[in-house]
Protein backbone atom coordinates (compact mmCIF):
# COMPACT_ATOMS: atom_id res chain seq x y z
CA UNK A 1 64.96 22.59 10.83
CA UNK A 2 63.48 23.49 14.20
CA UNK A 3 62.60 27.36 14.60
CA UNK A 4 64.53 29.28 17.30
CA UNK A 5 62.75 30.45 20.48
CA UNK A 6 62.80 33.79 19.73
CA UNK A 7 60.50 33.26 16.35
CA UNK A 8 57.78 35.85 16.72
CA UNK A 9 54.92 35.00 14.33
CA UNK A 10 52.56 37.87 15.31
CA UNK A 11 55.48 40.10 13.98
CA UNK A 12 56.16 38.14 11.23
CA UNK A 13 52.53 38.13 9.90
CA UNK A 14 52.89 41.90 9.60
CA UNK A 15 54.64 41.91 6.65
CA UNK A 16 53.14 42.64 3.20
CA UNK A 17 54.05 39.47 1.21
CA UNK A 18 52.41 37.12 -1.40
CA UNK A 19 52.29 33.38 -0.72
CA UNK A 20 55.65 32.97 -3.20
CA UNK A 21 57.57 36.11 -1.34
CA UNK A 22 56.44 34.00 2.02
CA UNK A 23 58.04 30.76 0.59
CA UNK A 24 61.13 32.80 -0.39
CA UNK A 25 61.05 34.15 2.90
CA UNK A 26 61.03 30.60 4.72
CA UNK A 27 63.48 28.98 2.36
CA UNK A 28 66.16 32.01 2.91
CA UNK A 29 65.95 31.87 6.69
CA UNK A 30 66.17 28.63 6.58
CA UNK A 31 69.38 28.76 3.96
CA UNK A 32 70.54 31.48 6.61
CA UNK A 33 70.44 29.46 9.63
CA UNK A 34 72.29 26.75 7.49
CA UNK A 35 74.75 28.71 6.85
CA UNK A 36 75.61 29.11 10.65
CA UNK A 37 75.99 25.29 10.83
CA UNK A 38 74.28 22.50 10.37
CA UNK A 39 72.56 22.30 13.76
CA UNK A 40 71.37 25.83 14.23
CA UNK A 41 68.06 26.79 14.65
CA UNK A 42 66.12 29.42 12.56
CA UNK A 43 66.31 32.60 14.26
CA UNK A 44 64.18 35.12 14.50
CA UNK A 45 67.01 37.50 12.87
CA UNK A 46 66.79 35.18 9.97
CA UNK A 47 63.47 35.74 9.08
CA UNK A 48 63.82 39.45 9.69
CA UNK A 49 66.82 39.62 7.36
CA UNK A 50 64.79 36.79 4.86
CA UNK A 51 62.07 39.46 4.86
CA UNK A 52 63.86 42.53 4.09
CA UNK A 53 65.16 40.65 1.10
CA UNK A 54 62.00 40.19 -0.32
CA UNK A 55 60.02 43.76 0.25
CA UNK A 56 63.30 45.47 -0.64
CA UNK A 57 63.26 43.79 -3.77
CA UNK A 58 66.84 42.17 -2.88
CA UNK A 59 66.24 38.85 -5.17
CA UNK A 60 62.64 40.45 -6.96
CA UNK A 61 62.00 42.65 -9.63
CA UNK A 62 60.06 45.01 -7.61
CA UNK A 63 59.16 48.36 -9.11
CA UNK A 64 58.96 47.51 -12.57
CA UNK A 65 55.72 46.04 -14.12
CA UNK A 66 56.07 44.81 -17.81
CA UNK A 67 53.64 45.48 -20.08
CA UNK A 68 52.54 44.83 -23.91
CA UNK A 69 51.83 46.81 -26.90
CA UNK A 70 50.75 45.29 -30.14
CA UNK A 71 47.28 44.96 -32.27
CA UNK A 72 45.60 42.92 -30.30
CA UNK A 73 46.58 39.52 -32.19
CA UNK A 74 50.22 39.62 -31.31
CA UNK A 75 52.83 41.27 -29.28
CA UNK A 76 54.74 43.79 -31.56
CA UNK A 77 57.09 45.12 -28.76
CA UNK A 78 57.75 44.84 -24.58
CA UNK A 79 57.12 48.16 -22.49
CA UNK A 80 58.78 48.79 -19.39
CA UNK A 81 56.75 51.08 -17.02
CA UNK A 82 58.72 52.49 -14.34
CA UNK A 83 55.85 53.54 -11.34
């Protein structure tokens, strides 16, 4: 899909994201623009939105981390830590 003239990659790169949350990022804009129609560029409004999704934890699990508890040979029992 070709990117809209408006992309801003110097803003984009400001984001805090992994190299997964960067893929989701790219493959939502791109689902966004598709959405539009079939010949629509991806906009820099796409990515924007595509971003917020991930660092707002839209589509993640963000602000949990899972843990374990057992004896050291086997997991006796999942732990949820809230941050």
């Amino acid at each position: 899909m070709p990117l809209g003239p408006d992309v801003d990659f110097d803003r984009l790169s400001e984001a805090e994201l992994s190299g997964g949350e960067i893929k989701n990022a790219v493959l939502n804009a791109a689902r966004r623009a598709l959405a539009r129609g079939e010949k629509e560029n991806v906009s820099m409004a796409d990515f924007e939105e595509a971003v917020r999704m991930e660092t707002g934890g839209k589509w993640t699990g963000k602000g949990l981390a899972i843990g374990f508890q057992g004896d050291g040979n086997r997991v006796s029992e999942t732990v949820v830590i809230k941050p």
